[in-house]
N, C-alpha and C. Protein backbone atom coordinates (compact mmCIF):
# COMPACT_ATOMS: atom_id res chain seq x y z
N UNK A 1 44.55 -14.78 16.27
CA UNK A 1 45.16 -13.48 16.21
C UNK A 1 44.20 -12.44 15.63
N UNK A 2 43.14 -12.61 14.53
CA UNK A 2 42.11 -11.92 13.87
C UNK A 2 41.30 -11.53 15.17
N UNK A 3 40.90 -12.51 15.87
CA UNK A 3 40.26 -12.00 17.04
C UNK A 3 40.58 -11.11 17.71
N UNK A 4 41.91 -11.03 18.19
CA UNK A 4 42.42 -10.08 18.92
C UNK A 4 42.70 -8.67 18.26
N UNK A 5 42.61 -8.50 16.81
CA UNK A 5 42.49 -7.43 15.98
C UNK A 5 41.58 -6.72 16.36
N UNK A 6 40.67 -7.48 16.15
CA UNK A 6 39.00 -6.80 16.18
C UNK A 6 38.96 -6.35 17.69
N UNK A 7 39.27 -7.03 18.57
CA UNK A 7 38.85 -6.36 20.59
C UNK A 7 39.88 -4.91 20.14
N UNK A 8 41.11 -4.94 19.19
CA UNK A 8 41.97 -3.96 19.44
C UNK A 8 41.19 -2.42 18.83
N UNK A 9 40.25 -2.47 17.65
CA UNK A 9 39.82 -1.88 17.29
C UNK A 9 38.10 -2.38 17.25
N UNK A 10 37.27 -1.69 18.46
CA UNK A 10 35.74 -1.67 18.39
C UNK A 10 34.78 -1.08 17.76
N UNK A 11 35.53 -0.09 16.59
CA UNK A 11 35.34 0.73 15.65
C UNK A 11 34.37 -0.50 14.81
N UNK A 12 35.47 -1.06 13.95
CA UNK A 12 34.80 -1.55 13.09
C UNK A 12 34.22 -3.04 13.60
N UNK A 13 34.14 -3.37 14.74
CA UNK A 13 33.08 -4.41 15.12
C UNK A 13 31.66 -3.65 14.79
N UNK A 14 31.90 -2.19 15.86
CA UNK A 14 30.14 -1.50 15.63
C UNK A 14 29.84 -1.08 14.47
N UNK A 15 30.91 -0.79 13.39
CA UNK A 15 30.21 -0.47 11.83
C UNK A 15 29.89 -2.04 11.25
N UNK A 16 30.87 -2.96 11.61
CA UNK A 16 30.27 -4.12 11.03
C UNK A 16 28.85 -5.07 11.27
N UNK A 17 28.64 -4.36 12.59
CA UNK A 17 26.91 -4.80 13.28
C UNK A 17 25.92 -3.72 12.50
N UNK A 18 26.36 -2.70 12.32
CA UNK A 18 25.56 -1.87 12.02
C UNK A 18 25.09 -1.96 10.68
N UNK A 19 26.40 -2.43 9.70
CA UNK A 19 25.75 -3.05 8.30
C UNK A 19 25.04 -4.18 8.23
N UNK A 20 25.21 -4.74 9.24
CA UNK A 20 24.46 -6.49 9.04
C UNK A 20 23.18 -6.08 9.35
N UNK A 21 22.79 -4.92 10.28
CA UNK A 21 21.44 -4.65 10.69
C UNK A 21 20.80 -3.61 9.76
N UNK A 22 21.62 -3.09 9.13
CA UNK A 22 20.91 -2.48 8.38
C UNK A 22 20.51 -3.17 7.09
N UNK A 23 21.03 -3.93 6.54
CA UNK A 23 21.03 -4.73 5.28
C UNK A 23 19.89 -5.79 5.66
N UNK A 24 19.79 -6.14 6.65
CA UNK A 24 18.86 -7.04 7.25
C UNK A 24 17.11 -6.74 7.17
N UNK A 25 17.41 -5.26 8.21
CA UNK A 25 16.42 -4.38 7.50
C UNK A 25 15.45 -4.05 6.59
N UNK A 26 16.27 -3.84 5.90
CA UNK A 26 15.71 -2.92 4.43
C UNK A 26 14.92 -3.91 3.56
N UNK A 27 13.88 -3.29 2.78
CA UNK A 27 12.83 -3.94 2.14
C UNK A 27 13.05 -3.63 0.72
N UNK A 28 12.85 -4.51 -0.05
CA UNK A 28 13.14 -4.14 -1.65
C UNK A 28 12.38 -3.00 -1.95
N UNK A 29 12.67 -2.31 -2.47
CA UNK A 29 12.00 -1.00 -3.26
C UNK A 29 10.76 -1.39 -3.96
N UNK A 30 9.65 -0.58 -3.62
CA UNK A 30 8.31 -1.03 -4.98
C UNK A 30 8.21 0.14 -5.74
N UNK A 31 7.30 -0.32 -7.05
CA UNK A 31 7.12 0.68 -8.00
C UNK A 31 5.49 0.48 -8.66
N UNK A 32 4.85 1.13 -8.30
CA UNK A 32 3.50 1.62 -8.50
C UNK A 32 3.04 1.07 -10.00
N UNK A 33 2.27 0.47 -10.74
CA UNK A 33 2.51 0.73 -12.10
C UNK A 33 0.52 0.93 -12.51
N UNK A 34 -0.63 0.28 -12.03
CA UNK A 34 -1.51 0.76 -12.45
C UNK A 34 -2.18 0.72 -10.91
N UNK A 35 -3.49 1.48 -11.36
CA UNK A 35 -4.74 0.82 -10.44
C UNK A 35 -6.33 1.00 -11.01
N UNK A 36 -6.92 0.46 -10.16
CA UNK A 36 -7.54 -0.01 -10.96
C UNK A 36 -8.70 -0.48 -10.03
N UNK A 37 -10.34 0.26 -10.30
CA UNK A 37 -11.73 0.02 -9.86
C UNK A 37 -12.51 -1.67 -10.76
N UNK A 38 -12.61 -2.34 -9.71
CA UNK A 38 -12.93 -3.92 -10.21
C UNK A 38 -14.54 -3.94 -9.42
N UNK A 39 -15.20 -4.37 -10.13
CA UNK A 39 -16.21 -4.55 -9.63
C UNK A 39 -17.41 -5.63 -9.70
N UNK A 40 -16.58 -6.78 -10.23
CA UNK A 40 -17.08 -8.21 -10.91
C UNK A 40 -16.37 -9.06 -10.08
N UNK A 41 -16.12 -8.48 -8.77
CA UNK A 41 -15.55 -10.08 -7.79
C UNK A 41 -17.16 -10.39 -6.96
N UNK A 42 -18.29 -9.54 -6.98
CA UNK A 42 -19.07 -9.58 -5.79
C UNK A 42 -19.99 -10.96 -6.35
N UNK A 43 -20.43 -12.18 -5.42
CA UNK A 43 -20.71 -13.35 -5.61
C UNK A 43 -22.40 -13.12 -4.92
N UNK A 44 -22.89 -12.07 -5.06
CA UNK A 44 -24.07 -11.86 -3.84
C UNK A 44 -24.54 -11.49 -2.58
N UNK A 45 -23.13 -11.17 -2.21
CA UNK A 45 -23.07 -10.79 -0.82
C UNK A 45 -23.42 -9.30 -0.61
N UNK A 46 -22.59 -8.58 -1.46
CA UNK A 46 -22.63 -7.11 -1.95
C UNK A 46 -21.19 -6.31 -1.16
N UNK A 47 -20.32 -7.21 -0.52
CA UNK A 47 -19.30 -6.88 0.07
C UNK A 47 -18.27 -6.73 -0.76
N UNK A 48 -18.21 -7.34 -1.63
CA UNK A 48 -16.88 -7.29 -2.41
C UNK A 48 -17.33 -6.67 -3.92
N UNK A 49 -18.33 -5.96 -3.90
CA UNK A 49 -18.71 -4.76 -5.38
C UNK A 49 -17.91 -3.82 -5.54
N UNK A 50 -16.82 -3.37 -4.64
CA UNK A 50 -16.34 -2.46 -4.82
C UNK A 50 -14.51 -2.19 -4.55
N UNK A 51 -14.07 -2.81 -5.26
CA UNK A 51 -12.60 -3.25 -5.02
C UNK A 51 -11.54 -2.58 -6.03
N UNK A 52 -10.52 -2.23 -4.85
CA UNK A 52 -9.31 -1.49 -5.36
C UNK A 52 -8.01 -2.43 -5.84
N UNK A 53 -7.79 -2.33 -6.78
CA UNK A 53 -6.97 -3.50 -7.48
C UNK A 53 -5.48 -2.40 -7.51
N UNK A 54 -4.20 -2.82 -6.87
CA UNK A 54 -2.99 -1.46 -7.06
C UNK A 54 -2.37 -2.70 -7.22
N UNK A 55 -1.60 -2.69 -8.43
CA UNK A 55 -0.62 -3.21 -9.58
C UNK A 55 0.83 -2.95 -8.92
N UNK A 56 2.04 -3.72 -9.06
CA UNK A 56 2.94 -2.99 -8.88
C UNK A 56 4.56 -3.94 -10.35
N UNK A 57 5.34 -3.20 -10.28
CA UNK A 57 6.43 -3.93 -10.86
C UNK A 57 7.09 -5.19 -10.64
N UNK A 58 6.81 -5.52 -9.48
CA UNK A 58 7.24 -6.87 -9.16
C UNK A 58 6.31 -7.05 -8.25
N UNK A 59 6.00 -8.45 -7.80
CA UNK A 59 5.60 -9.02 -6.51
C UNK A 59 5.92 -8.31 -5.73
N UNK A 60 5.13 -8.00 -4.32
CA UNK A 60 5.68 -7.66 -2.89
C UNK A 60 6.31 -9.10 -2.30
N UNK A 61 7.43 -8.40 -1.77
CA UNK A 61 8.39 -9.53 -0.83
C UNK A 61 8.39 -9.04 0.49
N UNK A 62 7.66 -8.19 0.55
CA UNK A 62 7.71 -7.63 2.37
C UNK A 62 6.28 -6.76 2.32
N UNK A 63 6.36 -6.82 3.86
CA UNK A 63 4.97 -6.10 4.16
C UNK A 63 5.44 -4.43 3.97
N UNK A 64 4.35 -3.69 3.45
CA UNK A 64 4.38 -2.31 3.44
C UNK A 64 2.97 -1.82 3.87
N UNK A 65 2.74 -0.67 4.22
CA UNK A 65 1.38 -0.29 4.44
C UNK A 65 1.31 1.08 3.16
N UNK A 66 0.06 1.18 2.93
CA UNK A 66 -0.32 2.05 1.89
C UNK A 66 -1.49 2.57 2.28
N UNK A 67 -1.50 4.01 1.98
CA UNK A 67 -2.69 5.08 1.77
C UNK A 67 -3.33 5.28 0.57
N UNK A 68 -4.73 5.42 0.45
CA UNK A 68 -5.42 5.59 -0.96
C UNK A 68 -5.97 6.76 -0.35
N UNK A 69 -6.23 7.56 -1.46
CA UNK A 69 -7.34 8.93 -1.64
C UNK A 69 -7.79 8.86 -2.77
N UNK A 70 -8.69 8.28 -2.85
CA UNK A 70 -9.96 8.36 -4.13
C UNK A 70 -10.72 9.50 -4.62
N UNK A 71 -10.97 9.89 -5.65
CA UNK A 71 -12.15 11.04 -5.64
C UNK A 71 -12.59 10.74 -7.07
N UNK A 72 -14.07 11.07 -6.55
CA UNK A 72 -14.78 10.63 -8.10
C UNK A 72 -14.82 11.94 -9.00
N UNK A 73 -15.72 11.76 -10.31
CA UNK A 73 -15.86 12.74 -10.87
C UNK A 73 -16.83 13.98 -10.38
N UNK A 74 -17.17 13.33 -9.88
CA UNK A 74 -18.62 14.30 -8.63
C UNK A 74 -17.91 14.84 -7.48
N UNK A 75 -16.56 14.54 -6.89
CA UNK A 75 -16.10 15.17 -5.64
C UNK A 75 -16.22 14.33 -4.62
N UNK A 76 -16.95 13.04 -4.77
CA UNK A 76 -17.07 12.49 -3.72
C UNK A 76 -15.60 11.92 -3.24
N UNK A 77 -14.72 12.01 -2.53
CA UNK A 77 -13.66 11.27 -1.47
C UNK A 77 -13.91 10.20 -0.39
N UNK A 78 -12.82 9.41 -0.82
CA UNK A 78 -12.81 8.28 0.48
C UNK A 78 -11.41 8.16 0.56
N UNK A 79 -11.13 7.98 1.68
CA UNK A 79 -9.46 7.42 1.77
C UNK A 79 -9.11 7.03 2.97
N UNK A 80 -8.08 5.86 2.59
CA UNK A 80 -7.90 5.19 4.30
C UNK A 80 -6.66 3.81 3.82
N UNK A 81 -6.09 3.42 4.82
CA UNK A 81 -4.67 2.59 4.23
C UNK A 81 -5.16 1.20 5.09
N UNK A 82 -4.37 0.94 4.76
CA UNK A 82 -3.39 -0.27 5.59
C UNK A 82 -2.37 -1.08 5.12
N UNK A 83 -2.09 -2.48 5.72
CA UNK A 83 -1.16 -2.77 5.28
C UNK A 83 -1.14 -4.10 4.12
N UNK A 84 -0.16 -4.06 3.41
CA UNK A 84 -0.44 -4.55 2.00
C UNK A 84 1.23 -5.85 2.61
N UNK A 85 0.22 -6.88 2.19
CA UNK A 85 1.71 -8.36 2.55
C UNK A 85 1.99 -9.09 1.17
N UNK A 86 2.93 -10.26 0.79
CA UNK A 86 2.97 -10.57 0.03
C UNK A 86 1.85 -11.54 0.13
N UNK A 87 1.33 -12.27 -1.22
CA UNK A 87 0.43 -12.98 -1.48
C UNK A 87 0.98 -14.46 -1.08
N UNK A 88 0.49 -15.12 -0.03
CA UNK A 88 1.34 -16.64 0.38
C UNK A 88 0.10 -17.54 -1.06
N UNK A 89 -0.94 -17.32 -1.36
CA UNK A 89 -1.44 -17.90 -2.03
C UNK A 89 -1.37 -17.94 -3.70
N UNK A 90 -0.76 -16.67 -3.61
CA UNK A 90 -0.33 -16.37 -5.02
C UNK A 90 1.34 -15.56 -5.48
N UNK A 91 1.88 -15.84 -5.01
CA UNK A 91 3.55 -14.73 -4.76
C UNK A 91 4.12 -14.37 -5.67
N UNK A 92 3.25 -14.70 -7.09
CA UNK A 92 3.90 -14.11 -8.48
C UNK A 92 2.89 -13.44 -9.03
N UNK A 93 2.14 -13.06 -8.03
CA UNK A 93 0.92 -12.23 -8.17
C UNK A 93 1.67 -10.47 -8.04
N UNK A 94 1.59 -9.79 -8.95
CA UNK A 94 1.86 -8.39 -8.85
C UNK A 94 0.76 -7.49 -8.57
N UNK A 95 -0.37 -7.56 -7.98
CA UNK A 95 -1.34 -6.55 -8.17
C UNK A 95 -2.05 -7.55 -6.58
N UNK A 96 -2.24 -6.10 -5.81
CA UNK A 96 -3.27 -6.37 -4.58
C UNK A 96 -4.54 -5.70 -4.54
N UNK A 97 -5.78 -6.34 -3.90
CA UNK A 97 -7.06 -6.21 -3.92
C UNK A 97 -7.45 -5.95 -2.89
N UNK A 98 -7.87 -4.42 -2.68
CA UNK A 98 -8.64 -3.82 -1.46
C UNK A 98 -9.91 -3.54 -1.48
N UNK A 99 -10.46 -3.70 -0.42
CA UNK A 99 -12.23 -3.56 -0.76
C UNK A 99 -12.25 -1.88 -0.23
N UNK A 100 -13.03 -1.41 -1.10
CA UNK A 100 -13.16 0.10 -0.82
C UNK A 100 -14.07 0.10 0.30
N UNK A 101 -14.92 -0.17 0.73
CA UNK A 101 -15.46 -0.50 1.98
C UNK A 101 -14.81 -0.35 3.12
N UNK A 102 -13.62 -1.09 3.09
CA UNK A 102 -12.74 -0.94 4.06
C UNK A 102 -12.11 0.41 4.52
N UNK A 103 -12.44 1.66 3.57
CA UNK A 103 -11.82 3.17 3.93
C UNK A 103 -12.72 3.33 4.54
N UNK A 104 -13.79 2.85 4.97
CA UNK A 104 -14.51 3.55 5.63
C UNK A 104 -14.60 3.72 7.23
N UNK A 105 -14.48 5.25 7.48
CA UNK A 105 -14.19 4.97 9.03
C UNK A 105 -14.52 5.67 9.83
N UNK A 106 -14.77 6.57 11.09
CA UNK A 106 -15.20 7.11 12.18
C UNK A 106 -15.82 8.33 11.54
N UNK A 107 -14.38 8.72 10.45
CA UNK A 107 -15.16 10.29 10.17
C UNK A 107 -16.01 10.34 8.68
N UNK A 108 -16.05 9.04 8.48
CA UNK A 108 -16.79 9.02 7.24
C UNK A 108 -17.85 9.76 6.89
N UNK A 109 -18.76 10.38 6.25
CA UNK A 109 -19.63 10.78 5.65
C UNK A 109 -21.15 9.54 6.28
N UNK A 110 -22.46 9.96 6.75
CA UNK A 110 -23.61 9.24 6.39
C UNK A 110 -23.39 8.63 5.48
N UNK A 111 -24.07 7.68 5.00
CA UNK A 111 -24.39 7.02 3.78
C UNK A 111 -23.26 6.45 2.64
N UNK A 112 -22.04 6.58 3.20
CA UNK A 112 -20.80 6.21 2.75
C UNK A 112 -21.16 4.96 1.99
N UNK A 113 -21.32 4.13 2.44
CA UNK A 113 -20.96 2.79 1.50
C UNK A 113 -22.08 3.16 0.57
N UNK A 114 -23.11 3.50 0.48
CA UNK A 114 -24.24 3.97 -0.70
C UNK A 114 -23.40 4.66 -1.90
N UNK A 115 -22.67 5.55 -1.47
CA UNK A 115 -21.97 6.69 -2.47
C UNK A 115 -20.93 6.23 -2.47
N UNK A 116 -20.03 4.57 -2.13
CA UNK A 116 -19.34 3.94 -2.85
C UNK A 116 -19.84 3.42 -3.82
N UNK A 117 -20.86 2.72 -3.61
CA UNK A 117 -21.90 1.74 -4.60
C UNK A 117 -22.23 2.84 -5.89
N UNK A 118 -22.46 3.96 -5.62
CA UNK A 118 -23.25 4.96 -6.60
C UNK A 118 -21.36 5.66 -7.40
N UNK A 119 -20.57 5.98 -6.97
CA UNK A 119 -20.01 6.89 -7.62
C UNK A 119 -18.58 6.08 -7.41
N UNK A 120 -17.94 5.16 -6.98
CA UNK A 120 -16.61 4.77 -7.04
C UNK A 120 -17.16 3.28 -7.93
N UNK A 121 -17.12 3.65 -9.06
CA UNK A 121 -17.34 2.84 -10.20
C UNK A 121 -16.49 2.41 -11.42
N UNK A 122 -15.61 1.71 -11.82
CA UNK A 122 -15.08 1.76 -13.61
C UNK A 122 -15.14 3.17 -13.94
N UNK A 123 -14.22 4.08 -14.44
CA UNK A 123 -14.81 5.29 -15.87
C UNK A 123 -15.12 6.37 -14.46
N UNK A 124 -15.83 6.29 -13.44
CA UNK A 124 -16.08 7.55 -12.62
C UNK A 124 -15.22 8.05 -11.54
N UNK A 125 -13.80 7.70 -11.46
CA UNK A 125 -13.00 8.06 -10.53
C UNK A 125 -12.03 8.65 -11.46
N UNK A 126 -12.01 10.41 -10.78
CA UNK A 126 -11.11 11.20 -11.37
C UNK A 126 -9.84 11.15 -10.86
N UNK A 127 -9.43 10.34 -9.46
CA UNK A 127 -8.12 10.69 -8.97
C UNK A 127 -7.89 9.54 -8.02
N UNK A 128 -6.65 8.76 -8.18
CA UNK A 128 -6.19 8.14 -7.16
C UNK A 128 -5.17 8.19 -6.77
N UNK A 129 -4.65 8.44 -5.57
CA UNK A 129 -3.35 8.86 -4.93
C UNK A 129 -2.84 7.64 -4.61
N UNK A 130 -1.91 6.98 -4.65
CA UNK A 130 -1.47 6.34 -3.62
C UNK A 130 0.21 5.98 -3.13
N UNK A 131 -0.03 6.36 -2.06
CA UNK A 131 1.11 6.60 -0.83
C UNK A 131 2.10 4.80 -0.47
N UNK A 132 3.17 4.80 -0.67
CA UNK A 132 3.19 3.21 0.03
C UNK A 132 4.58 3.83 0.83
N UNK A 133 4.50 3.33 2.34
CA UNK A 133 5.38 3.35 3.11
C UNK A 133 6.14 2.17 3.53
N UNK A 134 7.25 2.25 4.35
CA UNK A 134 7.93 0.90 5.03
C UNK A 134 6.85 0.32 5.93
N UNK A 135 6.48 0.98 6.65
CA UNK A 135 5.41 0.79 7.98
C UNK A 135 4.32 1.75 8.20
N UNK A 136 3.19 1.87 8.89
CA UNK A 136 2.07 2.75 9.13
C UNK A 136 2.89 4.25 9.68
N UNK A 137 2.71 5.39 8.63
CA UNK A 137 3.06 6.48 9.20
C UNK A 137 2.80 6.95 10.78
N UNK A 138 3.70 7.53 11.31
CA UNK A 138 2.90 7.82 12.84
C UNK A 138 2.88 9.35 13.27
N UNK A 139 3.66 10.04 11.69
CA UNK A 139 3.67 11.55 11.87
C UNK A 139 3.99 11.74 10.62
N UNK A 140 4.84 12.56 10.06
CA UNK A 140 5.23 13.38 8.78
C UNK A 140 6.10 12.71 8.13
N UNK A 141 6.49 11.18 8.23
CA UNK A 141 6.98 10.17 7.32
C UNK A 141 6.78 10.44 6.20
N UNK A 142 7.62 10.24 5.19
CA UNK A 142 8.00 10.59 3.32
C UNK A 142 7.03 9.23 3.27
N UNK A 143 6.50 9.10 1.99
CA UNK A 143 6.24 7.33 1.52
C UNK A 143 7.62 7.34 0.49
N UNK A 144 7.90 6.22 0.52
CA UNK A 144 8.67 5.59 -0.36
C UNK A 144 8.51 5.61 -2.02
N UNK A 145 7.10 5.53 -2.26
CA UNK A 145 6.75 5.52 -3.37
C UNK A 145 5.14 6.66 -3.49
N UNK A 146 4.94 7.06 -4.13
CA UNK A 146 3.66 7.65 -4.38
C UNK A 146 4.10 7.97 -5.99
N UNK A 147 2.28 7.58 -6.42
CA UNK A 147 1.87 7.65 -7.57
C UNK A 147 0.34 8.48 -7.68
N UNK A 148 -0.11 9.40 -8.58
CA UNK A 148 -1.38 9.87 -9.13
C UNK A 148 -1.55 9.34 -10.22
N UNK A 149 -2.92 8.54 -10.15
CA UNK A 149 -3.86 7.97 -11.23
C UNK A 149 -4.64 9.09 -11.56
N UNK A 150 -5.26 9.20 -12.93
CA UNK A 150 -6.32 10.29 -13.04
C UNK A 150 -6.97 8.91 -13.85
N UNK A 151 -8.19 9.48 -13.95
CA UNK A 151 -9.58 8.98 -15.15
C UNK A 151 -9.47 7.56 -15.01
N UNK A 152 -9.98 6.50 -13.94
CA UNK A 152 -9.56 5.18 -13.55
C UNK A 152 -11.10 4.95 -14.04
């Protein structure tokens, strides 16, 4: 007889799909808490001298993508995102590790990775932005979270 309730009213079949999909959805909320220029992971290679360490309140439990804008005390800028997953190797790990290297891209500056090496250092970055969204912006998307670092 419940069955035949529900065909009588299709109202709340489509609000009741619509909560299951939306609840399904949705990604836990993050919260920004430090970041942070590391520069003691590089083993000799010279690839990994220059790494962005972004902290957060809890573990990530879902994929998000994030934007950085760096700027040193000299003016120099780099900035460039992607996407940030949970750690399968570490999942009570709160803090993810980006190689600054990796902002680098089409419209970069000459000599970019040099004037990472020279000026995105410990103590010489006056500003870090960073943006975290549900997914890769594809126009004028809000981020979910954004935070400004100064004096990193």
């Amino acid at each position: 007889m419940s069955g035949w309730n529900l065909v009588k009213r299709p109202g709340l079949v489509v609000i009741g799909l619509l909560v299951l999909l939306l609840s399904a959805c949705s990604k836990p909320p993050v919260e920004l808490t430090t970041v942070k220029i590391v520069d003691n992971l590089d083993r000799g290679s010279g690839n990994f001298d220059r790494m962005l360490q972004i902290c957060f309140t809890e573990p990530l439990r879902a994929d998000y993508y994030h934007h950085a804008v760096l700027i040193s005390n000299q003016g120099f800028k780099i900035e460039g995102g992607s996407m940030l997953r949970p750690l399968a190797s570490d999942p009570d790990n709160k803090c993810q590790l980006r190689n600054l290297y990796n902002y680098v891209g089409k419209d970069s500056p000459p000599g970019v990775r040099e004037m990472i090496k020279e000026f995105m250092v410990p103590g010489n970055v006056n500003q870090v932005l960073i943006q975290i969204y549900d997914e890769q912006p594809t126009g004028n998307e809000l981020p979910i979270e954004e935070k400004l670092f100064r004096n990193i």
